[in-house]
N, C-alpha and C. Protein backbone atom coordinates (compact mmCIF):
# COMPACT_ATOMS: atom_id res chain seq x y z
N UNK A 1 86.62 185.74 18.04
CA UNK A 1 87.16 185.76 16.70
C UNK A 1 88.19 186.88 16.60
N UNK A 2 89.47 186.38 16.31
CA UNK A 2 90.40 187.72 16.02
C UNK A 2 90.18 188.30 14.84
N UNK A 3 90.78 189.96 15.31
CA UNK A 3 90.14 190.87 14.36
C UNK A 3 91.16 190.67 13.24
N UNK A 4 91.64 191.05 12.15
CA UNK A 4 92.26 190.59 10.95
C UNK A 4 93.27 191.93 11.01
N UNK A 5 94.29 191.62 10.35
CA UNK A 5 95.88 192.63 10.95
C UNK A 5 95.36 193.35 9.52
N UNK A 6 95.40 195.01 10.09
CA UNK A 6 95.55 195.79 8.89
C UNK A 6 96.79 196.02 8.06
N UNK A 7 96.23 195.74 6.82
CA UNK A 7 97.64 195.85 5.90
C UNK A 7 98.69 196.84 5.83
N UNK A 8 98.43 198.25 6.35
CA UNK A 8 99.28 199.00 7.13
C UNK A 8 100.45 198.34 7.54
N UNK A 9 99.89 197.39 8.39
CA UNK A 9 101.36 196.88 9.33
C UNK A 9 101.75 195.68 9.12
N UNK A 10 101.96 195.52 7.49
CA UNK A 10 102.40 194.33 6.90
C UNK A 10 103.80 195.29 5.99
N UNK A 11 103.79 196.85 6.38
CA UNK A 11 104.10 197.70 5.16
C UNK A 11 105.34 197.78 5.69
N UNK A 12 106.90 197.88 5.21
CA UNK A 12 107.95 197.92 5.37
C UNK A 12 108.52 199.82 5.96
N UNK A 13 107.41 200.41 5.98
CA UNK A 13 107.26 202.29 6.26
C UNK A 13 106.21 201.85 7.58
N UNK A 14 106.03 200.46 8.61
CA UNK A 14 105.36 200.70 9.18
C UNK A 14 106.19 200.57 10.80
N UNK A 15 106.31 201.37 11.27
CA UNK A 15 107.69 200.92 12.58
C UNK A 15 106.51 201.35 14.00
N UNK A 16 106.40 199.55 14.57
CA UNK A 16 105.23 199.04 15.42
C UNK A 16 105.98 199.51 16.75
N UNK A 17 106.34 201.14 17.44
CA UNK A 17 106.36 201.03 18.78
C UNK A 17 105.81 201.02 19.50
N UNK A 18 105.29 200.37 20.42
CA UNK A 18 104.56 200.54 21.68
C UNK A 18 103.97 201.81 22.41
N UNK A 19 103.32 202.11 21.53
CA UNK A 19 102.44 203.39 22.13
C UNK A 19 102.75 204.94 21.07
N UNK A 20 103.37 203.86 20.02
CA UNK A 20 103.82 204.77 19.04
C UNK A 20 103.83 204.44 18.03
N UNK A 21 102.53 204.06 17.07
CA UNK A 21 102.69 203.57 15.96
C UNK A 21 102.68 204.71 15.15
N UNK A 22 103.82 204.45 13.99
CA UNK A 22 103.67 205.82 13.33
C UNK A 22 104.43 204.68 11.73
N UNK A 23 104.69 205.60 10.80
CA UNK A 23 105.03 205.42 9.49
C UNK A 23 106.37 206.02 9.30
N UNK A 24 107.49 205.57 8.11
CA UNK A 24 108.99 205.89 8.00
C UNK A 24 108.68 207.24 7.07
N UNK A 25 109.10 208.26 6.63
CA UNK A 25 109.17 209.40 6.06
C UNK A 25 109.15 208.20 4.73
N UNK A 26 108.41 209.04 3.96
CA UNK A 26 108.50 208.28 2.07
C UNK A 26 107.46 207.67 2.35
N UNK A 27 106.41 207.19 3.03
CA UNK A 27 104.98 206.29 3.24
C UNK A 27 104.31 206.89 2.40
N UNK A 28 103.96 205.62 0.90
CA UNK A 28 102.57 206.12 0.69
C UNK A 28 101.58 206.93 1.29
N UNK A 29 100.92 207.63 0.35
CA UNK A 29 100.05 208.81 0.95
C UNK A 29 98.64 207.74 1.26
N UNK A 30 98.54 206.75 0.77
CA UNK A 30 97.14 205.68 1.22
C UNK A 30 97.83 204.94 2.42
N UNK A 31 98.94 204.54 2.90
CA UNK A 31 99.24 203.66 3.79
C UNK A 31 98.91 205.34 4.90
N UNK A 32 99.40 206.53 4.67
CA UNK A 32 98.95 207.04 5.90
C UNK A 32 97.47 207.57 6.13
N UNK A 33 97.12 207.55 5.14
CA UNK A 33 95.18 207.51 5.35
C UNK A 33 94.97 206.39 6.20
N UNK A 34 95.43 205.09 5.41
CA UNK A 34 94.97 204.03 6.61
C UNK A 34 95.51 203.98 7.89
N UNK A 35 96.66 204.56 8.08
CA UNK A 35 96.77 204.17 9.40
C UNK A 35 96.32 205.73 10.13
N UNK A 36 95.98 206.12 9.97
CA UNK A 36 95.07 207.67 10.53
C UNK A 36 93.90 207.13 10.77
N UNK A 37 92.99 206.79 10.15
CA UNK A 37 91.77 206.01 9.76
C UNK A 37 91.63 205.11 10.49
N UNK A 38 92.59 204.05 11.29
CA UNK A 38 92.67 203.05 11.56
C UNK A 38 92.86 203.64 13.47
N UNK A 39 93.51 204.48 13.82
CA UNK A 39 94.00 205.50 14.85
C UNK A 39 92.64 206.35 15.51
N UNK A 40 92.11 206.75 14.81
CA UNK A 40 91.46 207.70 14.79
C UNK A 40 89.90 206.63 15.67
N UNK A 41 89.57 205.47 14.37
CA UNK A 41 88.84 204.45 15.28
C UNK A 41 89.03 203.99 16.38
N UNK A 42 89.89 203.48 16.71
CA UNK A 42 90.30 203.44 18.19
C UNK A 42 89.85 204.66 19.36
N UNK A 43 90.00 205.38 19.18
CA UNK A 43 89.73 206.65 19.91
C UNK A 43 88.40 206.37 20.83
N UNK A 44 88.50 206.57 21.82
CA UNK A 44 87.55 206.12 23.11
C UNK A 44 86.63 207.18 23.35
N UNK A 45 85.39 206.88 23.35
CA UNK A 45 83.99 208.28 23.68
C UNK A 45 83.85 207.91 24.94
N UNK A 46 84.50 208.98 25.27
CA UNK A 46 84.26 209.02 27.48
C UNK A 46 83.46 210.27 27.89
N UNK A 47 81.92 210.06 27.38
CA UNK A 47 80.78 210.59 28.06
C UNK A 47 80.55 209.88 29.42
N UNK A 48 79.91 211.27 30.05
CA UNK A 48 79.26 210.59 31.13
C UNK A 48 78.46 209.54 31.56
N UNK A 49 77.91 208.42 31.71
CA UNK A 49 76.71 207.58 31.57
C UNK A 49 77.03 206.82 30.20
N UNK A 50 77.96 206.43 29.34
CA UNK A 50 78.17 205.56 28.45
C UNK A 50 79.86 204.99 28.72
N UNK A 51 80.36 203.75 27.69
CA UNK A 51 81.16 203.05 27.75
C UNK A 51 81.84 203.07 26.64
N UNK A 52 82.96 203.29 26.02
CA UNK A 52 83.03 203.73 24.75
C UNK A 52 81.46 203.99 23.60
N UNK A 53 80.99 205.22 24.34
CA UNK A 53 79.97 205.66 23.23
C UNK A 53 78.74 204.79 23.75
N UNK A 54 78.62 203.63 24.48
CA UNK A 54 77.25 203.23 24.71
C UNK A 54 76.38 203.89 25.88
N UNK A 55 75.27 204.03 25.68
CA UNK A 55 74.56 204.68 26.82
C UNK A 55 74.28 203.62 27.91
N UNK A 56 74.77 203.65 29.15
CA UNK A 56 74.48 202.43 29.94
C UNK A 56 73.56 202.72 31.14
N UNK A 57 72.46 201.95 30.78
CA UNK A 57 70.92 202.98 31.90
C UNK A 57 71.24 201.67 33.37
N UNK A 58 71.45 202.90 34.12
CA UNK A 58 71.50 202.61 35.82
C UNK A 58 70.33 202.86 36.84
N UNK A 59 70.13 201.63 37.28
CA UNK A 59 69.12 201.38 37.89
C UNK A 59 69.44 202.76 39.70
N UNK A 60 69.51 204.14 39.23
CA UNK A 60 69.37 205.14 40.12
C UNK A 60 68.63 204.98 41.52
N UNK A 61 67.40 204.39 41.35
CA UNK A 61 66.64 203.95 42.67
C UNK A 61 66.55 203.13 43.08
N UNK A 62 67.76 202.85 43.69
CA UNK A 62 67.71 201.33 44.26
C UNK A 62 67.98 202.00 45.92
């Protein structure tokens, strides 16, 4: 199931570069909460022994 396009980047202050999403100077102060908010989720938990954030138990004695 695709995930649903945040309204952020329906926003005419929203300029989609490739590894650079950012907002035009003058952006609503809520369009940049959301896209901070939206940035910030993405963000990957690279512990040792988990997968973004999951704990993944390894069968050690084999």
């Amino acid at each position: 199931m695709p995930k649903a396009q945040p309204d952020f980047t329906k926003s005419p202050y929203f300029v989609d570069e490739p590894g650079n999403w950012h907002l035009r100077e003058g952006a609503p102060q809520k369009l940049q909460k959301e896209l901070q908010q939206y940035l910030e989720s993405l963000t990957e938990i690279d512990d040792s022994g988990t997968i973004n954030g999951n704990t993944i138990d390894f069968p050690h004695n084999r």
